[in-house]
N, C-alpha and C. Protein backbone atom coordinates (compact mmCIF):
# COMPACT_ATOMS: atom_id res chain seq x y z
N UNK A 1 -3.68 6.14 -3.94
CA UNK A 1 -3.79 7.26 -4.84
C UNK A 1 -2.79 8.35 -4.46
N UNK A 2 -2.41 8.61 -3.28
CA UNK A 2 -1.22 9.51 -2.45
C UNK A 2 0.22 9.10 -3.11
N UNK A 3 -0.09 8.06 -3.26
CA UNK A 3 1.35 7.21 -3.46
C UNK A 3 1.77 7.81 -4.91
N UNK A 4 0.36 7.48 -5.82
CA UNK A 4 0.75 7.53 -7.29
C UNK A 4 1.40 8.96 -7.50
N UNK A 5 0.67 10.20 -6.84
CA UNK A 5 0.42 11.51 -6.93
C UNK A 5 1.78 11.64 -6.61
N UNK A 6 2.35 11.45 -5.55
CA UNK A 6 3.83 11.47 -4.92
C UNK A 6 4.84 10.93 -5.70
N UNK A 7 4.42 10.04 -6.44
CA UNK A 7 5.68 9.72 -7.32
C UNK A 7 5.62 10.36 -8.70
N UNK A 8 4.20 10.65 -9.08
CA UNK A 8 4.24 11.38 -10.86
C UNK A 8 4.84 12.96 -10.18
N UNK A 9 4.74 13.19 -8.94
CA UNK A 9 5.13 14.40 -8.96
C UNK A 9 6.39 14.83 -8.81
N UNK A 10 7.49 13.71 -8.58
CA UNK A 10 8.64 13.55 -8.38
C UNK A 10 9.45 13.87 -6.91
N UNK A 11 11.26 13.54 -7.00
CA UNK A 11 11.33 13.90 -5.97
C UNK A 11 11.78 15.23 -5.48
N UNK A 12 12.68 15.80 -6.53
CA UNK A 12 12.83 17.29 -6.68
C UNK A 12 11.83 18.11 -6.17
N UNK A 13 10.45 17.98 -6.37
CA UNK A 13 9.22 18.85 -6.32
C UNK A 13 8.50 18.65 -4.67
N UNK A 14 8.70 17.48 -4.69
CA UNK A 14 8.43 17.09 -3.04
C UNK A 14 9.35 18.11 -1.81
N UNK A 15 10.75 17.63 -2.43
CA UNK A 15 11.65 18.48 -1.08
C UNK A 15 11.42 19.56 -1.37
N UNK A 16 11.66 20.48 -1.91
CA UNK A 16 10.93 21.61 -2.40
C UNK A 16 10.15 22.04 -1.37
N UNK A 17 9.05 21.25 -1.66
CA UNK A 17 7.80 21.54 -0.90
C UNK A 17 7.38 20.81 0.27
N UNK A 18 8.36 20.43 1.02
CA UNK A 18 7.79 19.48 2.19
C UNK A 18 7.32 19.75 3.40
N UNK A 19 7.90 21.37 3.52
CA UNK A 19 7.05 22.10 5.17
C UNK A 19 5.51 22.34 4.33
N UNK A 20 5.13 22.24 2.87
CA UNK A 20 3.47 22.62 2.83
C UNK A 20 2.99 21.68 2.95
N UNK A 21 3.27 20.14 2.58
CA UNK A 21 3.28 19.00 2.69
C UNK A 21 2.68 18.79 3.99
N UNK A 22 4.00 18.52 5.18
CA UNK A 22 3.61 18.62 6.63
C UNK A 22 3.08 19.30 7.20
N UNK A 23 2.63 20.46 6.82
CA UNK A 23 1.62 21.40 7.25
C UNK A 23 0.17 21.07 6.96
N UNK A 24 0.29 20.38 5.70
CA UNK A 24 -1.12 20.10 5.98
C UNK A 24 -1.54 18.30 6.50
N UNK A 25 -0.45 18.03 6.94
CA UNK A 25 -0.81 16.88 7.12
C UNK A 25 -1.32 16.98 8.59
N UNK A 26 -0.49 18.20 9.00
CA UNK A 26 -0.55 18.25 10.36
C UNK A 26 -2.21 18.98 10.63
N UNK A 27 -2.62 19.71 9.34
CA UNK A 27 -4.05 20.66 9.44
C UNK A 27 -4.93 19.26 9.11
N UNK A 28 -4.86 18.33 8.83
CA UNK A 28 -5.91 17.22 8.60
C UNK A 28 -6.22 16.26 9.78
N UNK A 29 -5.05 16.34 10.54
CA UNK A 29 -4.77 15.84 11.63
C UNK A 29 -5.76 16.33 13.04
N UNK A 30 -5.40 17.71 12.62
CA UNK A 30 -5.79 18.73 13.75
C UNK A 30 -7.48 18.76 13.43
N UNK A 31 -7.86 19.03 12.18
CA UNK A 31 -9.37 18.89 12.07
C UNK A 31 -9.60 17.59 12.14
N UNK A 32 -9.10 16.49 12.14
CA UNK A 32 -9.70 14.98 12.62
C UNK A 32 -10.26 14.98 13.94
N UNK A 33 -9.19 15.33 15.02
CA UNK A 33 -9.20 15.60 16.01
C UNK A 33 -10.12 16.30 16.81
N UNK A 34 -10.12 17.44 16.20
CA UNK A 34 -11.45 18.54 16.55
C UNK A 34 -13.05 17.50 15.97
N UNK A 35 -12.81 16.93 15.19
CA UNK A 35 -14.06 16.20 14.75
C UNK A 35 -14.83 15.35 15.74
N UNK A 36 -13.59 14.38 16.33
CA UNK A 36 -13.24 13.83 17.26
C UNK A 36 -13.90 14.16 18.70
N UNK A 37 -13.43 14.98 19.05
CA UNK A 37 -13.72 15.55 20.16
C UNK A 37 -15.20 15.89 20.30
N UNK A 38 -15.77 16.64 19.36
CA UNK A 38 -16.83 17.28 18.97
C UNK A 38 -17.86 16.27 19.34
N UNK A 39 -17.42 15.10 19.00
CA UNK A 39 -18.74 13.88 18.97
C UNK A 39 -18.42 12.92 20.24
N UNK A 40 -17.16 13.66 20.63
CA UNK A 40 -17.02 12.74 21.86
C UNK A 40 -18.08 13.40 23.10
N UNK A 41 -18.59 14.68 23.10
CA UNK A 41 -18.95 15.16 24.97
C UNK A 41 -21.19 15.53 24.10
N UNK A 42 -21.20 14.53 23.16
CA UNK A 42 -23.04 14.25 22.90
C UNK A 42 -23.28 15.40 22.42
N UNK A 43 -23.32 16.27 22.05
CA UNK A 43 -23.57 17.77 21.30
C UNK A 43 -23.13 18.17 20.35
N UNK A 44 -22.97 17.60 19.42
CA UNK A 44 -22.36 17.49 18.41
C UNK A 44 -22.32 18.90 17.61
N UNK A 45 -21.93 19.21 17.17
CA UNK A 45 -21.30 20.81 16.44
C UNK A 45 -21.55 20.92 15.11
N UNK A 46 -20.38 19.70 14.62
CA UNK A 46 -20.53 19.40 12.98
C UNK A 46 -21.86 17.87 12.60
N UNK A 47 -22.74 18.12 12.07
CA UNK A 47 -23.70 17.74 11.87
C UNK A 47 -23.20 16.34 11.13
N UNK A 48 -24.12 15.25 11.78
CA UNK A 48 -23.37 13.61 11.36
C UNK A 48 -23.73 13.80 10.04
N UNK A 49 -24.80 13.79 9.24
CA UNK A 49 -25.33 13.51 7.95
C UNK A 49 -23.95 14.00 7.19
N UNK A 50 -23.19 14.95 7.69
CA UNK A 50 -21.70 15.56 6.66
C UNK A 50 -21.30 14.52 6.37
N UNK A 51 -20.84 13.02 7.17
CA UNK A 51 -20.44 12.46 6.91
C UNK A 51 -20.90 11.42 6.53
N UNK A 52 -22.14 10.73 6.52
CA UNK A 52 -22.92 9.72 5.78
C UNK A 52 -23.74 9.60 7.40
């Protein structure tokens, strides 16, 4: 679905915009991570049911 979105949106519009792009790839990354962690040390923070 990334793929489709990326190409109806062209390539003009992409370079354009590619530090907001990598910025948030890098902010999805960074909250994976933190998610990550969170459930790694048994005390969990963000509540499992959020996620199924």
């Amino acid at each position: 679905m990334i793929r489709l979105a990326l190409l109806l949106t062209g390539a003009a519009a992409l370079r354009a915009r590619w530090f907001a792009l990598m910025a948030a790839g890098v902010a999805a990354c960074g909250l994976g991570l933190l998610i990550l962690l969170d459930t790694s040390d048994g005390a969990t923070v963000v509540a499992t049911y959020t996620f199924g």
